[in-house]
Every structure is written in C-alpha cells, then in structure tokens.
C-alpha atoms as a PDB file:
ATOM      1  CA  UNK A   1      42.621 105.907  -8.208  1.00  0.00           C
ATOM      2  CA  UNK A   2      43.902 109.263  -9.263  1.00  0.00           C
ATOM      3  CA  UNK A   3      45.225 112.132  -6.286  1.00  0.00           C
ATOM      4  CA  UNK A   4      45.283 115.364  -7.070  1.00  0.00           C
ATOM      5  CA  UNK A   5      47.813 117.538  -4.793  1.00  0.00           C
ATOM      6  CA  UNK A   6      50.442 119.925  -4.142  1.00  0.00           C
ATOM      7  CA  UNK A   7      54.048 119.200  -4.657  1.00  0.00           C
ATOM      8  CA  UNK A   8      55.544 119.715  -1.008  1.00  0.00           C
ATOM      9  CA  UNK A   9      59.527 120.343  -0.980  1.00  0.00           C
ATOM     10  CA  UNK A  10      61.263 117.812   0.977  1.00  0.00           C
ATOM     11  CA  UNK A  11      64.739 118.950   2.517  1.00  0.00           C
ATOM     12  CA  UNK A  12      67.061 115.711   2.739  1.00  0.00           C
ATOM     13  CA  UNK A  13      69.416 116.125   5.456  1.00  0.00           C
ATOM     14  CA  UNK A  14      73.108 114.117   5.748  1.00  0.00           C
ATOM     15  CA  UNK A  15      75.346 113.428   8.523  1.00  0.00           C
ATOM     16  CA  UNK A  16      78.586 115.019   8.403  1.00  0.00           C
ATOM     17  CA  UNK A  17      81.301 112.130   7.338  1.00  0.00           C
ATOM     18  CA  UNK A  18      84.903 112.582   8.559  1.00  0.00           C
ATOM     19  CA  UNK A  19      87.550 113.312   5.769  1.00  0.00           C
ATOM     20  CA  UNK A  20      90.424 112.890   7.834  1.00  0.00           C
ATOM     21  CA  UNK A  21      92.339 109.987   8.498  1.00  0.00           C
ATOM     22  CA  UNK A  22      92.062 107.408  11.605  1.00  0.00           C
ATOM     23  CA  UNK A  23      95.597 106.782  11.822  1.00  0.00           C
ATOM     24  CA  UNK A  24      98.298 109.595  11.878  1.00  0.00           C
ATOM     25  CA  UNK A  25     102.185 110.484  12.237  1.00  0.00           C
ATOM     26  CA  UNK A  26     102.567 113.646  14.960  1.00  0.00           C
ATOM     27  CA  UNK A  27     105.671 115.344  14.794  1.00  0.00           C
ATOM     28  CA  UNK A  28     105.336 117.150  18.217  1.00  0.00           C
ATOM     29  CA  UNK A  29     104.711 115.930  21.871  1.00  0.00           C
ATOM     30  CA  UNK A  30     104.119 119.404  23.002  1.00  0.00           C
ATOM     31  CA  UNK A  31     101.087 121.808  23.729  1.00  0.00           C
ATOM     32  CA  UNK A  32     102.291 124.701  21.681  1.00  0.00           C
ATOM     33  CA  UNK A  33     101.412 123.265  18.371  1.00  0.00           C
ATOM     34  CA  UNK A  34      98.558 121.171  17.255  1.00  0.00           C
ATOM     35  CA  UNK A  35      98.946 117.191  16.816  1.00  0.00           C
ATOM     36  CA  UNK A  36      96.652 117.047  14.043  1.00  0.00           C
ATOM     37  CA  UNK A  37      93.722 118.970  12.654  1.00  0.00           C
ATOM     38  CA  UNK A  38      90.351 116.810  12.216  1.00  0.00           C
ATOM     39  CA  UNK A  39      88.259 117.493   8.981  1.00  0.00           C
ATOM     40  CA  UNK A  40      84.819 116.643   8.217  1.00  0.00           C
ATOM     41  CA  UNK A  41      82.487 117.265   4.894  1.00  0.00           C
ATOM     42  CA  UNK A  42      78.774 117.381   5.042  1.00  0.00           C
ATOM     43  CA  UNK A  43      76.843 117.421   1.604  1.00  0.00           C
ATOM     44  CA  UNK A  44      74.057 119.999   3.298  1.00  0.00           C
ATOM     45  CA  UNK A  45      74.045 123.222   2.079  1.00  0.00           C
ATOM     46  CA  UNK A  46      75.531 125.933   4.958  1.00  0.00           C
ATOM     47  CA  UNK A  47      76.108 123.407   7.823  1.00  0.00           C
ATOM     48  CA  UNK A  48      78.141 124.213  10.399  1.00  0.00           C
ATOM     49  CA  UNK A  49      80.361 121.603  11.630  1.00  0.00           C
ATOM     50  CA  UNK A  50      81.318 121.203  15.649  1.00  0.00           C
ATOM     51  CA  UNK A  51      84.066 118.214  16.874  1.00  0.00           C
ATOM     52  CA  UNK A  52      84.544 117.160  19.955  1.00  0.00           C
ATOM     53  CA  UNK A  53      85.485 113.482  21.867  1.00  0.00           C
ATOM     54  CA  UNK A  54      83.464 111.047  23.033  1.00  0.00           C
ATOM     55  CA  UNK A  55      85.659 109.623  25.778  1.00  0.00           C
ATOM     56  CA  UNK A  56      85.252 105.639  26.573  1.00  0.00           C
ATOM     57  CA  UNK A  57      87.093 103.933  29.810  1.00  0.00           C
ATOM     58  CA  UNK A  58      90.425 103.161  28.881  1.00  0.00           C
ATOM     59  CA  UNK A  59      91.365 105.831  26.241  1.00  0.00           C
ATOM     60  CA  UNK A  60      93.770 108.680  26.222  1.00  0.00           C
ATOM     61  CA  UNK A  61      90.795 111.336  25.901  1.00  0.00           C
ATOM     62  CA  UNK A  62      92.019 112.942  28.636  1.00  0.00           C
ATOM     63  CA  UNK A  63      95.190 114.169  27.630  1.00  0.00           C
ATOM     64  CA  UNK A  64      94.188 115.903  24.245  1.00  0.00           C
ATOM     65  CA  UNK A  65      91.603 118.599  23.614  1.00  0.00           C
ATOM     66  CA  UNK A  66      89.824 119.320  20.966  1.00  0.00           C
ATOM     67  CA  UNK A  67      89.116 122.591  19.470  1.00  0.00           C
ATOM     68  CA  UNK A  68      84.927 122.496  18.498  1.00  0.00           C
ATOM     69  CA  UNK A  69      85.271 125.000  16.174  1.00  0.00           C
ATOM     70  CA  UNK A  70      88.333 124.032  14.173  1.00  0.00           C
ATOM     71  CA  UNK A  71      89.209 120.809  14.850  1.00  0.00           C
ATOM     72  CA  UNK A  72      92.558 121.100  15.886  1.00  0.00           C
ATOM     73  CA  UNK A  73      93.669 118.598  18.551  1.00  0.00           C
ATOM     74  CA  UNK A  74      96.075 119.262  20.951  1.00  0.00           C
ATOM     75  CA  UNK A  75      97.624 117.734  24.088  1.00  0.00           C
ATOM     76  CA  UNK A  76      96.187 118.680  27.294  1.00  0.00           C
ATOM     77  CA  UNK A  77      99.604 118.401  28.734  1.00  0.00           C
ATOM     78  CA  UNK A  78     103.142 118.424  28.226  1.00  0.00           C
ATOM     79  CA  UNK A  79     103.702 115.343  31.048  1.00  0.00           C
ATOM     80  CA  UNK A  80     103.579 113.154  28.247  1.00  0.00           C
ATOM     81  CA  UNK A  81     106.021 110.504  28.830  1.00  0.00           C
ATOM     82  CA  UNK A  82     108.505 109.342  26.523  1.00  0.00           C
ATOM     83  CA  UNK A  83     107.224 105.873  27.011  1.00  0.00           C
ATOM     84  CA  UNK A  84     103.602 107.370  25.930  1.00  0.00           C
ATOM     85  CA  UNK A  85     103.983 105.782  22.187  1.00  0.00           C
ATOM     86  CA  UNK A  86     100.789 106.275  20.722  1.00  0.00           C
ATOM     87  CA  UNK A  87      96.793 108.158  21.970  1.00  0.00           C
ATOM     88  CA  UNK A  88      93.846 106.785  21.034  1.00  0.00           C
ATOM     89  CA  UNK A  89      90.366 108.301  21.306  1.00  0.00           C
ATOM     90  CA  UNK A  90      87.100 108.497  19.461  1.00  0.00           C
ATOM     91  CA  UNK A  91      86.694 111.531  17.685  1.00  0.00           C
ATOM     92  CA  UNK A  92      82.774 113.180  17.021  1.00  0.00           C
ATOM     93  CA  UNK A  93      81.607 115.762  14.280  1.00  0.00           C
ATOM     94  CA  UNK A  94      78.308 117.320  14.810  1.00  0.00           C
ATOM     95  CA  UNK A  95      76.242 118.922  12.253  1.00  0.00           C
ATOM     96  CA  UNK A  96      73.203 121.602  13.122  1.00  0.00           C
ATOM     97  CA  UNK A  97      70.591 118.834  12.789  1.00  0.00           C
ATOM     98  CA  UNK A  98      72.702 117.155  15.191  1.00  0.00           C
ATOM     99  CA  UNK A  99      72.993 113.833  13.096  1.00  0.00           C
ATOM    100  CA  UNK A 100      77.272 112.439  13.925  1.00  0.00           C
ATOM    101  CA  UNK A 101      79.874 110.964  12.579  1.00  0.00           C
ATOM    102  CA  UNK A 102      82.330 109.172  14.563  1.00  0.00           C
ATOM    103  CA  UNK A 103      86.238 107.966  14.304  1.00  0.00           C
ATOM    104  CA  UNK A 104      88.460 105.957  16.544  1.00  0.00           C
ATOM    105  CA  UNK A 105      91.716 107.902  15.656  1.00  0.00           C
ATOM    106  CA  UNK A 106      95.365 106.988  16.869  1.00  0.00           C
ATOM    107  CA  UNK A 107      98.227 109.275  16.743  1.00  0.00           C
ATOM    108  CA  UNK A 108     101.906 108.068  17.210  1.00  0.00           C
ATOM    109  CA  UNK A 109     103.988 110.271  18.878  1.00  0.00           C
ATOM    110  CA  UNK A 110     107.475 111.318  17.750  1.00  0.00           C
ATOM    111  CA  UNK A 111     110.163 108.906  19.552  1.00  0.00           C
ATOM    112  CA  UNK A 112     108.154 106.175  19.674  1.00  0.00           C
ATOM    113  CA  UNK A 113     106.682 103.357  17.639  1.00  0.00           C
ATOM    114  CA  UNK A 114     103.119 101.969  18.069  1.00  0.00           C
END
C-alpha cells in the first residue's frame, strides 16, 4: 500500500520544568525583601511563564505570596515567629498551553534550623 499526502506541521508542545531549587537558605524573615525568587524554563518557543501555589491542608501557603509574573516569593506577614523554623508549600509554573510543573519547596528561615 502506497499513500500519497501532504506533509502537515506538527507543533510539539512542553511543560514548563522548574530550574530552581526545592530546598533553600532565606536570609530575611521580613516582607520588604523577597525570600527567594522561583525560576522555570520551558523549551517552547515565546512561552510565557505564570507561578503561583497550590495550597494543601497543613502547609504554610498562607503566609507567603507569590508574585505570577516574576516569581518572587515573599512573606505575607511579618508575625512570623521566631519559633517559625522553616515554610513549606507547593510551588506551580504555568505555561500558555496551560500544561504545569510542580515543586514542594522549603525555605529555612534565618535563626532557626529545620
């Protein structure tokens, strides 16, 4: 059997894969600076990144923000406790087709260890 056709382009899309790491060293327990700056890569031409959280029961989620745009993660709060040692929450980069990656990421705060 022989087909005779057209060639039809097929665009491959990726998910966006996080380039930062899961486990970090802040050296600030304030809101004026950032605690750490989340970085994704996606091999698609032009894509346009967006982070956010995916908060779970039981996580710190709620006392850091992240920036969608950037990245940057900051605390929601300076009521941060000295006995507060370490957050934890799942980070979540977005690409335009919507396909995710996903990273549980801990960050020890200064004057503590975790």
């Amino acid at each position: 059997a022989y087909w005779l056709g057209s060639w039809r382009a097929v665009r491959v899309v990726t998910a966006p894969q996080f380039t930062s790491p899961a486990r970090i060293d802040a050296d600030t327990r304030g809101t004026e600076r950032p605690l750490l700056l989340l970085a994704a890569a996606d091999a698609d031409d032009g894509d346009t990144l967006t982070y956010s959280m995916a908060p779970k029961a039981g996580d710190d989620s709620p006392l850091v923000t992240v920036d969608p745009t950037t990245g940057e993660v900051t605390l929601t709060t300076s009521q941060v406790g000295t006995d507060v040692q370490s957050l934890r929450f799942k980070a979540v980069v977005t690409d335009r087709s919507g396909l995710t990656d996903e990273r549980e990421i801990t960050v020890t705060l200064p004057g503590g260890s975790d």
